[in-house]
N, C-alpha and C. Protein backbone atom coordinates (compact mmCIF):
# COMPACT_ATOMS: atom_id res chain seq x y z
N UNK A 1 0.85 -1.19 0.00
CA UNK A 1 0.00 0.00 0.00
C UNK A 1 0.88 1.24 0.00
N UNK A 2 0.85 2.14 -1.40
CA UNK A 2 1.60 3.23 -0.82
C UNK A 2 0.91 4.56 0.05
N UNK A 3 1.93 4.66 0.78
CA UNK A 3 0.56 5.75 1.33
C UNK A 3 1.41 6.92 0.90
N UNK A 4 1.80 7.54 -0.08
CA UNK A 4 2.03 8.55 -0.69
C UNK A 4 1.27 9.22 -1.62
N UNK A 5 0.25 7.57 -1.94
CA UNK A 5 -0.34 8.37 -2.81
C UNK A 5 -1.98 8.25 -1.99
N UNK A 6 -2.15 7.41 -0.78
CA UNK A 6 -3.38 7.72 -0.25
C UNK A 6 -3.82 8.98 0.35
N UNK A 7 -2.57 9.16 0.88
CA UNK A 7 -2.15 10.59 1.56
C UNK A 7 -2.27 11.86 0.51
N UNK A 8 -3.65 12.34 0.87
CA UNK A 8 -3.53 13.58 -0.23
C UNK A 8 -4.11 14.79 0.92
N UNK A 9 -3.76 16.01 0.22
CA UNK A 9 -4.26 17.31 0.59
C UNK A 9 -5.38 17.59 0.26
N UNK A 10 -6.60 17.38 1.18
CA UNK A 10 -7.87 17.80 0.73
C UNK A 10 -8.31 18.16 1.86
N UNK A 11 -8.85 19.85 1.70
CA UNK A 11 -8.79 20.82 2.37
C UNK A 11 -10.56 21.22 2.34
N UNK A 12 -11.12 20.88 3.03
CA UNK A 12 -12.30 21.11 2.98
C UNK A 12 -12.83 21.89 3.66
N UNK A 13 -13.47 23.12 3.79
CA UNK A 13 -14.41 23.96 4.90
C UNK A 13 -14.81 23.23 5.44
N UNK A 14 -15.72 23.24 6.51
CA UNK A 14 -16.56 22.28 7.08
C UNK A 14 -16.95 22.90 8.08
N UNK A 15 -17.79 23.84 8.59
CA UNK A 15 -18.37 24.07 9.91
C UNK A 15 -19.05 23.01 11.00
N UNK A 16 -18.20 22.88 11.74
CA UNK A 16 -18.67 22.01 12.94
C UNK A 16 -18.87 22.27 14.30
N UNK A 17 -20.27 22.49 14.61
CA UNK A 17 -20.81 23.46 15.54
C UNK A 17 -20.49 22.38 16.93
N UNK A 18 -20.10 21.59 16.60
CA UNK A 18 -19.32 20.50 18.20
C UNK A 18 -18.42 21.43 18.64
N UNK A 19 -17.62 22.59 18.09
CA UNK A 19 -16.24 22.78 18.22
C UNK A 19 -16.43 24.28 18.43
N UNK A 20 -15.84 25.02 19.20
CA UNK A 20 -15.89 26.47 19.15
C UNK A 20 -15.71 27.28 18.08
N UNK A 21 -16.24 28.10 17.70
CA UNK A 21 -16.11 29.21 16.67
C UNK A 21 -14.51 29.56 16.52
N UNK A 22 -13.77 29.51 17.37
CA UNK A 22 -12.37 29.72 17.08
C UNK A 22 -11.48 28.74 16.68
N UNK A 23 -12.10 27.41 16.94
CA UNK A 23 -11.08 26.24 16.06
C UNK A 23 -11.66 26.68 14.42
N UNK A 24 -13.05 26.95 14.89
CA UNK A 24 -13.42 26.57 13.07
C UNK A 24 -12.54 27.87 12.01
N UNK A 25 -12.22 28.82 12.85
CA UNK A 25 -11.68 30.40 12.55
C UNK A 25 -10.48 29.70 11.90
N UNK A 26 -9.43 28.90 13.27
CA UNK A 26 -8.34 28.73 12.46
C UNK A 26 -8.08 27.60 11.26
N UNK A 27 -9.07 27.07 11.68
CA UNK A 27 -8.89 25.82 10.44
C UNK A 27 -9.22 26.36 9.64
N UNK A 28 -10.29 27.30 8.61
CA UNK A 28 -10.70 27.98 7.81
C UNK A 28 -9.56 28.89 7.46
N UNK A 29 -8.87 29.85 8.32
CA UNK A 29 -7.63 30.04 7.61
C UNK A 29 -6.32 29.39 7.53
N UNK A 30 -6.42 28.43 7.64
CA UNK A 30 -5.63 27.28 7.29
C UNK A 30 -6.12 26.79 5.99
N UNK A 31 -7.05 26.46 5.31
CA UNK A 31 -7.28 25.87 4.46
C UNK A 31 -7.28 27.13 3.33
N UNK A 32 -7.74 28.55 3.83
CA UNK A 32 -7.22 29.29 2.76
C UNK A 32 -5.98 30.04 2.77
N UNK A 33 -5.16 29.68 3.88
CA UNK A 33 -3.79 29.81 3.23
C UNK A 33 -3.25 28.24 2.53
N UNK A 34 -3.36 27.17 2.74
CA UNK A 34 -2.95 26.03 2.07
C UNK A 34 -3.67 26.32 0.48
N UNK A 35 -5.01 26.94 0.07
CA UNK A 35 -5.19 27.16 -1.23
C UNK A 35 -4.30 27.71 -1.67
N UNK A 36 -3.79 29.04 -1.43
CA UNK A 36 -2.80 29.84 -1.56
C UNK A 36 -1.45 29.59 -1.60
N UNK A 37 -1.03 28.15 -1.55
CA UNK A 37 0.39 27.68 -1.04
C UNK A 37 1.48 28.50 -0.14
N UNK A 38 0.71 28.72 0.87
CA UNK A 38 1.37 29.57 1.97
C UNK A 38 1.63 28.08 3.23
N UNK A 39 2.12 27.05 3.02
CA UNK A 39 2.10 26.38 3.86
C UNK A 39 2.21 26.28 5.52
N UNK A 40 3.11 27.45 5.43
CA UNK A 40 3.53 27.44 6.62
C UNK A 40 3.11 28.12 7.95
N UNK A 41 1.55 28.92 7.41
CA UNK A 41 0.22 29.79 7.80
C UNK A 41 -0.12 28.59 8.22
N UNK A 42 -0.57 27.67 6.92
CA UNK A 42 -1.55 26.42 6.96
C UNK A 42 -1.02 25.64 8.33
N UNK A 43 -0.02 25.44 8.35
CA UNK A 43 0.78 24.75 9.36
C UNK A 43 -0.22 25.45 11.13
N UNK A 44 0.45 26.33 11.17
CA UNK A 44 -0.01 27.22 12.14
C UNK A 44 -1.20 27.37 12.17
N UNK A 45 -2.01 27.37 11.50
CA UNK A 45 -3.51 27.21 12.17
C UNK A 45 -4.08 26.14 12.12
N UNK A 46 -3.82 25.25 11.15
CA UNK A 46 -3.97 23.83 11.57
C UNK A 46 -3.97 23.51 12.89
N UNK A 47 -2.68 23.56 13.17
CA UNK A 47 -2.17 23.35 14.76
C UNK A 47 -3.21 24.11 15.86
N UNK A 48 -3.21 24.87 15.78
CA UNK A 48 -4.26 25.50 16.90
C UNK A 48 -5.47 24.47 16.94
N UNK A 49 -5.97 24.54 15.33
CA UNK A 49 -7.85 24.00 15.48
C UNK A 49 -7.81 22.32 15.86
N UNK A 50 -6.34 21.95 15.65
CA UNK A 50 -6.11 20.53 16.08
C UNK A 50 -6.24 20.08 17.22
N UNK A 51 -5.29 20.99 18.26
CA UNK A 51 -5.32 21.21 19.70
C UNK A 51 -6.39 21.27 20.39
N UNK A 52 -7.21 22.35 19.46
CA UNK A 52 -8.89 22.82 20.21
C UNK A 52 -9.62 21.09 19.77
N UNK A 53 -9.18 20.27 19.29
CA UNK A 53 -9.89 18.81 19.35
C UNK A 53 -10.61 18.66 17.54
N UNK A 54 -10.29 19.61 16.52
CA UNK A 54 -11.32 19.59 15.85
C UNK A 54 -10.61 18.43 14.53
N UNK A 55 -11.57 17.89 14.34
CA UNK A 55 -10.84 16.30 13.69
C UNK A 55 -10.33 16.84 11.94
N UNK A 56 -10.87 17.48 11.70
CA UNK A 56 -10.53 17.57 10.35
C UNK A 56 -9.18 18.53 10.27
N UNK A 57 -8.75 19.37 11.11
CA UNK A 57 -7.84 19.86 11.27
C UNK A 57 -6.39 19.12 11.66
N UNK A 58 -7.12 18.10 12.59
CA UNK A 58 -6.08 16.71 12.56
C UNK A 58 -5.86 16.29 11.65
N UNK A 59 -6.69 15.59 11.02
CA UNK A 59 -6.04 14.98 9.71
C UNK A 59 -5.53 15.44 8.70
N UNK A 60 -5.43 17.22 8.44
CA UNK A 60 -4.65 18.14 7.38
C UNK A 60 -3.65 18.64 8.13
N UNK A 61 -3.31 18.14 9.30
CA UNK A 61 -2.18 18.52 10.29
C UNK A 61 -1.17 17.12 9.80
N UNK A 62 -1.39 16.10 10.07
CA UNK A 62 -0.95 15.03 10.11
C UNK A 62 -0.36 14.89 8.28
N UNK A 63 -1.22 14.80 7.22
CA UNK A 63 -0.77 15.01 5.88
C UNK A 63 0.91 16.02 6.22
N UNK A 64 0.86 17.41 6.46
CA UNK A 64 1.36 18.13 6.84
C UNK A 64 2.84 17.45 7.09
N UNK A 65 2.93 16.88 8.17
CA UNK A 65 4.00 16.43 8.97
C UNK A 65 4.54 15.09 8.18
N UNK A 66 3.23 15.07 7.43
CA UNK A 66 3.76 13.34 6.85
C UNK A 66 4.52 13.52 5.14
N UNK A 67 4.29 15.05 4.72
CA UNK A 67 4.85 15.22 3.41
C UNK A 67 5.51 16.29 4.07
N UNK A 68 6.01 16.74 4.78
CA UNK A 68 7.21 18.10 5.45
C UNK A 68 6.65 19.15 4.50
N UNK A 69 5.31 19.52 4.74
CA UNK A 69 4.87 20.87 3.94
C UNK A 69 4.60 21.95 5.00
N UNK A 70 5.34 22.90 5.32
CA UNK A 70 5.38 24.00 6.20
C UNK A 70 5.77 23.72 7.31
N UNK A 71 6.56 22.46 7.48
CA UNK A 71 6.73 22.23 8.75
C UNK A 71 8.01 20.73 8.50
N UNK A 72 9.28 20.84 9.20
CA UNK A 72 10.11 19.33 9.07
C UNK A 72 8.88 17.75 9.09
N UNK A 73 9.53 17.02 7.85
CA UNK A 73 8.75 15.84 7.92
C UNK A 73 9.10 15.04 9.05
N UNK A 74 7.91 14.61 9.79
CA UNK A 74 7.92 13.71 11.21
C UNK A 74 6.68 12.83 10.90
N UNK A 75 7.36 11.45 10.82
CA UNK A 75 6.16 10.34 10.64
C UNK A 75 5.62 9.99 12.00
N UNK A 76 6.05 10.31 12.95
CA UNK A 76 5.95 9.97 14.32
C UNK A 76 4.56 10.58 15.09
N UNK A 77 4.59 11.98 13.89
CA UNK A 77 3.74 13.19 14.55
C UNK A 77 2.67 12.97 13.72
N UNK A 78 3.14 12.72 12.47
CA UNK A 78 2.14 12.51 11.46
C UNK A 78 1.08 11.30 11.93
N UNK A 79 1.45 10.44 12.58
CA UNK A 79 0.39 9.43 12.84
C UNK A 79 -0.32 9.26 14.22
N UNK A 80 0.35 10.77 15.14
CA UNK A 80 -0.07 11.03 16.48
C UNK A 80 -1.40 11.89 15.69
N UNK A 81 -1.56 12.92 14.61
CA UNK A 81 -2.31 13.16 14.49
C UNK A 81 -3.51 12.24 13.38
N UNK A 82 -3.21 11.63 13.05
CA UNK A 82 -3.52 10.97 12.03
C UNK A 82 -4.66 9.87 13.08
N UNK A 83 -3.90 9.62 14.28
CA UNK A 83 -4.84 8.76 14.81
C UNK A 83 -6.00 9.60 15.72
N UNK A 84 -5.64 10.66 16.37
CA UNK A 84 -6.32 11.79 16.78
C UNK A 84 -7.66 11.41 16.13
N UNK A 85 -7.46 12.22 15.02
CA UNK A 85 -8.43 12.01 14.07
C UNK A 85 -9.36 11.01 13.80
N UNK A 86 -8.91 9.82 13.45
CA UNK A 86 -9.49 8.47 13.85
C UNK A 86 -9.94 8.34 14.35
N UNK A 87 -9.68 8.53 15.69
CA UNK A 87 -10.36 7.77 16.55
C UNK A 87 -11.70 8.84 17.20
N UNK A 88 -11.94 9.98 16.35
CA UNK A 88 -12.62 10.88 16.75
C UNK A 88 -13.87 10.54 15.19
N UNK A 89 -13.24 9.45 14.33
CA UNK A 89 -14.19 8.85 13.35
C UNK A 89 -14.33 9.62 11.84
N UNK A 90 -13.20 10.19 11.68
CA UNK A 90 -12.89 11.08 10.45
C UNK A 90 -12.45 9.56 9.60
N UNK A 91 -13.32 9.54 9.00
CA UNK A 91 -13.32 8.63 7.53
C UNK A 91 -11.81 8.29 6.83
N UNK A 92 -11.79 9.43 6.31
CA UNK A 92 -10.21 9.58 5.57
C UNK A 92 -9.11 9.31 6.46
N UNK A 93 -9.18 10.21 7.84
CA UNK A 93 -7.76 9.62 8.64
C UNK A 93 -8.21 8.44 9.10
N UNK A 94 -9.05 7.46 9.17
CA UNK A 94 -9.32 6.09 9.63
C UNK A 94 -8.26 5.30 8.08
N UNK A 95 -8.69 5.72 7.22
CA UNK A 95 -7.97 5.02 5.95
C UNK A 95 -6.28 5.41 6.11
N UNK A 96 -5.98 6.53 6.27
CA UNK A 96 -4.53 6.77 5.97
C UNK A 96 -4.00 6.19 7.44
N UNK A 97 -4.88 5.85 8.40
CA UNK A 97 -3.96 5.52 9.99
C UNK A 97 -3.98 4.09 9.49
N UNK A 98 -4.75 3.35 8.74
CA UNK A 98 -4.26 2.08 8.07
C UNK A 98 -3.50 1.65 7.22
N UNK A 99 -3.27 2.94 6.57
CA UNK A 99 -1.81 2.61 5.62
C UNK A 99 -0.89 3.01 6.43
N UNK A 100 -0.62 3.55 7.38
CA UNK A 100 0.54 3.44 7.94
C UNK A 100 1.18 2.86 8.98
N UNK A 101 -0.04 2.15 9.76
CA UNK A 101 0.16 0.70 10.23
C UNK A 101 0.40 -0.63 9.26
N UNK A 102 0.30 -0.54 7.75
CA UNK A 102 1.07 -1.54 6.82
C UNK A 102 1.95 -1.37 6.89
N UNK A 103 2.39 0.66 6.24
CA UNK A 103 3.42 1.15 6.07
C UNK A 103 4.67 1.11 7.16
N UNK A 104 4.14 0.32 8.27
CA UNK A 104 5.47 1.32 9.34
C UNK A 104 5.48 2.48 9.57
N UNK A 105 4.90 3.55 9.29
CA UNK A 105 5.42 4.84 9.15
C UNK A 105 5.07 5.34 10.68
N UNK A 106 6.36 5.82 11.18
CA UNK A 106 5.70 6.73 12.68
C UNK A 106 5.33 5.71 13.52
N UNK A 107 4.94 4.26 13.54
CA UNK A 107 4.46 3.44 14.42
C UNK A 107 5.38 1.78 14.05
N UNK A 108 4.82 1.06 15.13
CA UNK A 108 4.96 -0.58 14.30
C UNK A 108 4.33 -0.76 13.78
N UNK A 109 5.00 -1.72 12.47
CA UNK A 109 4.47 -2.09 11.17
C UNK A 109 2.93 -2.92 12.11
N UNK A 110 1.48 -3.32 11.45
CA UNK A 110 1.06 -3.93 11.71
C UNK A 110 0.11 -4.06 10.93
N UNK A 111 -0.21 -5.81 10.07
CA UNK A 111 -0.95 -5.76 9.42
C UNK A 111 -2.07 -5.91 10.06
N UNK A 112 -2.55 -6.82 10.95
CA UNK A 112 -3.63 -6.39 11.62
C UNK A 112 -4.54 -5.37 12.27
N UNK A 113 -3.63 -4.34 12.46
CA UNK A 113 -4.13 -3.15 12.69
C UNK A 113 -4.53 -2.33 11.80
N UNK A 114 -3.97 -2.26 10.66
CA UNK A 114 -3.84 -1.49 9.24
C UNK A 114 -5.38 -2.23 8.91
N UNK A 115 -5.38 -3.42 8.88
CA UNK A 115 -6.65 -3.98 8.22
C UNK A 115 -7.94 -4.00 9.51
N UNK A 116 -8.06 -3.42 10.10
CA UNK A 116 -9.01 -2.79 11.04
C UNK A 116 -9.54 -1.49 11.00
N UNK A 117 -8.44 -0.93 10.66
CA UNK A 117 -8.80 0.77 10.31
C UNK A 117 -9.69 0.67 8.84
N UNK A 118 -8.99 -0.18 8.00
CA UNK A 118 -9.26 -0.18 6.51
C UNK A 118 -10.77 -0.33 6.67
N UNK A 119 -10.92 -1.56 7.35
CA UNK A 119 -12.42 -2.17 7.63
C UNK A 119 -13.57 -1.32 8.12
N UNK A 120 -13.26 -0.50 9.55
CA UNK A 120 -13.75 0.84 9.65
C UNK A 120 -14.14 1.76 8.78
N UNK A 121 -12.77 1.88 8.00
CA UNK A 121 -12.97 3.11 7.13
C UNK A 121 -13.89 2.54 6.11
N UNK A 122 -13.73 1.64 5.44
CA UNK A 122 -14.92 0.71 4.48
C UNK A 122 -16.57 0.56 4.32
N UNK A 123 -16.53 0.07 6.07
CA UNK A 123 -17.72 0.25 6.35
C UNK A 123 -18.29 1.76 6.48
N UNK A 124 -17.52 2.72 6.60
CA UNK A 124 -18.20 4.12 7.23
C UNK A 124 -18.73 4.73 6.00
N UNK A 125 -18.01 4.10 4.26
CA UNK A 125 -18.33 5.12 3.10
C UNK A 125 -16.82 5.23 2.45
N UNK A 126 -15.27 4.64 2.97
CA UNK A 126 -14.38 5.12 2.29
C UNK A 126 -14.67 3.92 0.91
N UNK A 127 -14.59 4.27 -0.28
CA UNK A 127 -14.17 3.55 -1.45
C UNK A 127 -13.30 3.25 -1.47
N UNK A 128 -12.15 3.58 -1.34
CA UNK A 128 -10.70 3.14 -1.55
C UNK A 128 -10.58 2.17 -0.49
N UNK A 129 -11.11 2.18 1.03
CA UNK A 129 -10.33 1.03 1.53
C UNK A 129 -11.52 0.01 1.41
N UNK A 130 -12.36 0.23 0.89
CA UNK A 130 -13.46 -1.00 0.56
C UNK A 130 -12.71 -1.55 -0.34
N UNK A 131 -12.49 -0.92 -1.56
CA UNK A 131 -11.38 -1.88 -2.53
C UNK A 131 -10.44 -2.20 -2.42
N UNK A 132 -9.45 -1.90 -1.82
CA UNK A 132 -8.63 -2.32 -1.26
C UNK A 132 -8.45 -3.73 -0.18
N UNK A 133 -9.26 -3.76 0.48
CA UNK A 133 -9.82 -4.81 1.07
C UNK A 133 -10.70 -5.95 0.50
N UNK A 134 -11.10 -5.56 -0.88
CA UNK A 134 -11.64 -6.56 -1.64
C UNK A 134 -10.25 -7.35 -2.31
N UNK A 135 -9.29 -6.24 -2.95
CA UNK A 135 -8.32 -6.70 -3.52
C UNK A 135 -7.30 -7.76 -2.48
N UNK A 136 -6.98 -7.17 -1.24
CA UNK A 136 -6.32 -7.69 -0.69
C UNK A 136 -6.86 -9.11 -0.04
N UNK A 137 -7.93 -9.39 0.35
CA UNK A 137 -9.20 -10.68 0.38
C UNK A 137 -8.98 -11.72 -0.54
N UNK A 138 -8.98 -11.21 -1.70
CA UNK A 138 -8.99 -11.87 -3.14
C UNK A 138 -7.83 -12.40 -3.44
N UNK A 139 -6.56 -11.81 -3.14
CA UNK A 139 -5.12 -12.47 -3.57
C UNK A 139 -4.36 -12.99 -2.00
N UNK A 140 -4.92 -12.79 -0.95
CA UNK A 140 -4.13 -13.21 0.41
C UNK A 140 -3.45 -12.59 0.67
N UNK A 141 -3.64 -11.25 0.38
CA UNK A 141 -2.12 -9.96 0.89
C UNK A 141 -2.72 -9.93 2.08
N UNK A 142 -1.73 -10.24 3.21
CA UNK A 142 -2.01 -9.03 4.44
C UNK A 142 -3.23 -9.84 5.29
N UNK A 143 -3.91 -10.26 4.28
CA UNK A 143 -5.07 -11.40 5.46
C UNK A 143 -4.89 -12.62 4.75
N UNK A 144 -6.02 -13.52 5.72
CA UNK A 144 -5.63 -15.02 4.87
C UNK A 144 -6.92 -14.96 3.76
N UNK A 145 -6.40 -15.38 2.35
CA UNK A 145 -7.31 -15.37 1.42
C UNK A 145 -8.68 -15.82 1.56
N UNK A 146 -10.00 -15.03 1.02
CA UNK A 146 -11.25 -15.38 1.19
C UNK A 146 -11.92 -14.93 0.00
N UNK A 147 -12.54 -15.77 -0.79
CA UNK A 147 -13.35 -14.50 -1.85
C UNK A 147 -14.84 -14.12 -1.33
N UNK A 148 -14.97 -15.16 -0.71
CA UNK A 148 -16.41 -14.84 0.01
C UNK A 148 -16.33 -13.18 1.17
N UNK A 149 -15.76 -12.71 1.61
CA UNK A 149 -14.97 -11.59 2.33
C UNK A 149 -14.48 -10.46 0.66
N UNK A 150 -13.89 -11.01 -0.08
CA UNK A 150 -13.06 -9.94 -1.40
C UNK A 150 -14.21 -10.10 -1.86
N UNK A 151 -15.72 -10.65 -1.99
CA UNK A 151 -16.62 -10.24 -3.10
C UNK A 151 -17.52 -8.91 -2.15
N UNK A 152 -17.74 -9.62 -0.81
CA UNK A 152 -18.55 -8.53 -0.10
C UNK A 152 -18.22 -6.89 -0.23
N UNK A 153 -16.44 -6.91 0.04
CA UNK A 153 -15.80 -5.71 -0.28
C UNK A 153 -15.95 -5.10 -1.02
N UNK A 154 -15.91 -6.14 -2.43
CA UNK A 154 -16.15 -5.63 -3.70
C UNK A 154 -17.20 -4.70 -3.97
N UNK A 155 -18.53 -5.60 -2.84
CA UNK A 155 -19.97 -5.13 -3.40
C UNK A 155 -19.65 -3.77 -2.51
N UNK A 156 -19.29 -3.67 -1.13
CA UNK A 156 -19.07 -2.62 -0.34
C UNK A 156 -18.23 -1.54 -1.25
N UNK A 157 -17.13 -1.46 -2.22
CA UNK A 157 -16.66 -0.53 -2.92
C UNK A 157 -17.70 -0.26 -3.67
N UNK A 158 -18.64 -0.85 -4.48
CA UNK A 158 -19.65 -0.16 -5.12
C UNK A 158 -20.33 0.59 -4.47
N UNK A 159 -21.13 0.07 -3.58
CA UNK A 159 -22.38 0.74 -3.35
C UNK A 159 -21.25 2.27 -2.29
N UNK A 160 -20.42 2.28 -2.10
CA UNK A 160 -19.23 3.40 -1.89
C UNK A 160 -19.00 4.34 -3.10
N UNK A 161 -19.76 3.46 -4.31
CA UNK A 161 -19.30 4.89 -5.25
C UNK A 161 -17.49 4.64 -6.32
N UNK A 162 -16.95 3.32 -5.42
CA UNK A 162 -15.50 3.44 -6.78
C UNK A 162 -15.62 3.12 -8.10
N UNK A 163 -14.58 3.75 -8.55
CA UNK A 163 -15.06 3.64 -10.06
C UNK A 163 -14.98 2.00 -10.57
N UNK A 164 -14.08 1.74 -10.04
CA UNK A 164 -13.35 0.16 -10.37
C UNK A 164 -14.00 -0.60 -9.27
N UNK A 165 -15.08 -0.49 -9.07
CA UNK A 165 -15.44 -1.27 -8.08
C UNK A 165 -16.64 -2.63 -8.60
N UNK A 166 -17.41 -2.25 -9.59
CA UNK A 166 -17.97 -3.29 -10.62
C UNK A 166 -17.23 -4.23 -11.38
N UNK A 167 -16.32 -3.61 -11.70
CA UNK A 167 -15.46 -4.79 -12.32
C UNK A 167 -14.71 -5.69 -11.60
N UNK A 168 -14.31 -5.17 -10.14
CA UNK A 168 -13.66 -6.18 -9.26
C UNK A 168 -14.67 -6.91 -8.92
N UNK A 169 -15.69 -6.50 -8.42
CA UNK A 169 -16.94 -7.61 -8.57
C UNK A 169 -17.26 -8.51 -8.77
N UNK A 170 -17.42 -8.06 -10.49
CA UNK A 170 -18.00 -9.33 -11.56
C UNK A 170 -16.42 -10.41 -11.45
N UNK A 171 -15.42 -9.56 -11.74
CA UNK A 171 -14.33 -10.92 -11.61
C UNK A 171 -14.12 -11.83 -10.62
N UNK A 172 -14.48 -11.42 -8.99
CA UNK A 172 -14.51 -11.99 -8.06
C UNK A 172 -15.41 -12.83 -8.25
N UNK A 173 -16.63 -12.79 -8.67
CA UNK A 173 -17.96 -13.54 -9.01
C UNK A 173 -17.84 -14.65 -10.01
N UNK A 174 -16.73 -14.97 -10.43
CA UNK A 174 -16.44 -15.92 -11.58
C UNK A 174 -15.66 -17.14 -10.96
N UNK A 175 -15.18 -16.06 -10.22
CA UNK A 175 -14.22 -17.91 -9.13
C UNK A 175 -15.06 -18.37 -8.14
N UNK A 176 -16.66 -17.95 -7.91
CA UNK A 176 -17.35 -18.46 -6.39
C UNK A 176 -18.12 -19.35 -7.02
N UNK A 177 -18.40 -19.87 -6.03
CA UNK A 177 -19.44 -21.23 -6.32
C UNK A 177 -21.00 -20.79 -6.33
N UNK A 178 -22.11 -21.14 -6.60
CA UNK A 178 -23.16 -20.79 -5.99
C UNK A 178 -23.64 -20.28 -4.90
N UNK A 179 -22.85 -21.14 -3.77
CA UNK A 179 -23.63 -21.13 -2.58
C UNK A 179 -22.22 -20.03 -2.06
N UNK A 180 -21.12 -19.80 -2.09
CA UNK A 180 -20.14 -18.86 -1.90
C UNK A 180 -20.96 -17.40 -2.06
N UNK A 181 -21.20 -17.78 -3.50
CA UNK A 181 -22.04 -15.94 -3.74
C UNK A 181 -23.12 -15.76 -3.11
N UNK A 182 -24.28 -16.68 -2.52
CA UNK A 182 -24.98 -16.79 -1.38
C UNK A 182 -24.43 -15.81 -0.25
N UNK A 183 -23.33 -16.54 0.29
CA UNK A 183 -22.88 -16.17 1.87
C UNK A 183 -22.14 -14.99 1.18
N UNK A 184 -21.68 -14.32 0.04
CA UNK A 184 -20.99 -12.90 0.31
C UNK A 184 -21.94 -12.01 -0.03
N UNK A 185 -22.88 -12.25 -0.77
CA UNK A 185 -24.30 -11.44 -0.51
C UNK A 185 -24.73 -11.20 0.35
N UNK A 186 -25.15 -12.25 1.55
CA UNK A 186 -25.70 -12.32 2.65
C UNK A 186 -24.74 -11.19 3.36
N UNK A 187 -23.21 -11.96 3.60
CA UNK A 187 -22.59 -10.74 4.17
C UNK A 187 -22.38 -9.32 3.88
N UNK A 188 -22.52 -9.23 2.89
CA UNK A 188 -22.88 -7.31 2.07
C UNK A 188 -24.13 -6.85 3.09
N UNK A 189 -25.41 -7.98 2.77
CA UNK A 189 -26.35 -7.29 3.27
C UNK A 189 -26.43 -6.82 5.26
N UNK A 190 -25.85 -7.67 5.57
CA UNK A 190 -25.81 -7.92 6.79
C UNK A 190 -25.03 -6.29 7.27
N UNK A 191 -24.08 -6.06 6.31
CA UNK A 191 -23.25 -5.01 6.67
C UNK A 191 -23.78 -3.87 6.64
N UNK A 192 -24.83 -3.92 5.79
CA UNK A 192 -25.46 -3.19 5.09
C UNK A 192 -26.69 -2.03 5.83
N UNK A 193 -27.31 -3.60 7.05
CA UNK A 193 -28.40 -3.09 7.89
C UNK A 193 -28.02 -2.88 9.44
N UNK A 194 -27.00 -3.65 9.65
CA UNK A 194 -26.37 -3.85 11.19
C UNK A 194 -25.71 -2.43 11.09
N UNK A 195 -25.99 -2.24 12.82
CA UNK A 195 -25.22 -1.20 13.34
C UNK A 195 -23.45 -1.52 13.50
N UNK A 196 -22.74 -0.27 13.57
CA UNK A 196 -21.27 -0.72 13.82
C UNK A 196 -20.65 -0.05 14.38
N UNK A 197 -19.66 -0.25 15.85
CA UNK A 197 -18.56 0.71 15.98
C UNK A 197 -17.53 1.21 14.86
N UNK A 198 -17.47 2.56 14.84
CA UNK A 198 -16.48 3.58 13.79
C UNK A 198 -15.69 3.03 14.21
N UNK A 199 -15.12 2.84 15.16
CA UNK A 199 -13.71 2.83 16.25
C UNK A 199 -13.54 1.06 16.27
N UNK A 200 -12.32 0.67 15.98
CA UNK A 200 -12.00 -0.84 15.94
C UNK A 200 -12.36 -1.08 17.73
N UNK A 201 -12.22 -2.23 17.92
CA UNK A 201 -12.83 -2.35 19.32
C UNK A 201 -11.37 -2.54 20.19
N UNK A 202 -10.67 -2.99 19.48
CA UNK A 202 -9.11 -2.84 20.20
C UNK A 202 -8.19 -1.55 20.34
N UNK A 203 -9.38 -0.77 19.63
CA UNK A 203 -8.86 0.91 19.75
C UNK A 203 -9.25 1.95 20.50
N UNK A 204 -10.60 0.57 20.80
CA UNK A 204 -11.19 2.11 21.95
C UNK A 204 -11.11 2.08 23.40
């Protein structure tokens, strides 16, 4: 998994009335000095609205530290905020705190952990680690191979919206048996209506 390229800069407004009017102040000019490629503004108010607890500011803090943009690269810091975030149920840093528990980066390597976050992030709406988790299901990377598990994913990257997520699908659907595509249906649906902790249960 590279996480160089999961790891992106996406800078979103977002008013979140959980949080005081002054985190949302600095994260807002944080994100329009990062439009501006003033990084090192971005840096600095990031940091404040991070501190004040506000999750999305974590996770454009953590990018930050993890590509040395306005600030020395620290993978260490990058995944102190990265998990911040997480575990406060920010979608995207649930996905990138799983690539860097594959990655090593800032923490111990761990595939089990990496594929918990992924799973989280999957179930919550991320596309990418729904497919990802279909892919990795499907060939035995990282877990022990299942297609009944890589088709559910599969169906979970669709109804997520990836583009490549129909076609991993239908190909997964060619090696199952009848009663296989039974039980990864069943399990789509199951996922589908059941309630779920955001938060892995060994995380909270």
């Amino acid at each position: 998994m590279n996480i160089v390229k999961s790891l992106r800069l996406i800078f979103v407004a977002i008013i979140l009335t959980l949080f005081g009017s002054g985190a949302n102040a600095d994260y807002e000019a944080g994100v329009n000095a990062a439009f501006n490629g003033d990084f090192d503004t971005a840096f600095l108010e990031f940091s404040t609205a991070a501190e004040a607890g506000l999750d999305v500011a974590q996770y454009n803090l953590a990018i930050l530290y993890f590509t040395g943009q306005g600030v020395d690269q620290d993978f260490e810091l990058a995944f102190k905020w990265t998990e911040a975030a997480a575990l406060q149920g920010h979608v995207n840093a649930q996905f990138n705190l799983g690539s860097l528990y594959f990655d090593g980066n800032g923490v111990e390597q761990s595939n089990i952990l990496g594929i918990e976050w992924f799973k989280s992030s999957g179930r919550a709406g991320h596309a990418g680690a729904a497919f990802a988790l279909a892919e990795m299901f499907r060939e035995g990377e990282r877990v022990t191979k299942g297609l009944v598990e890589a088709h559910a994913w599969a169906a979970k990257a669709v109804a997520n919206a990836h583009e490549n997520g129909l076609i991993l699908k239908e190909e997964i659907e060619e090696d199952l048996s009848p009663s296989q595509l039974s039980e990864a249906r069943r399990l789509f649906a199951r996922w589908q209506i059941e309630s779920f902790s955001p938060i892995p249960s060994n995380q909270q």
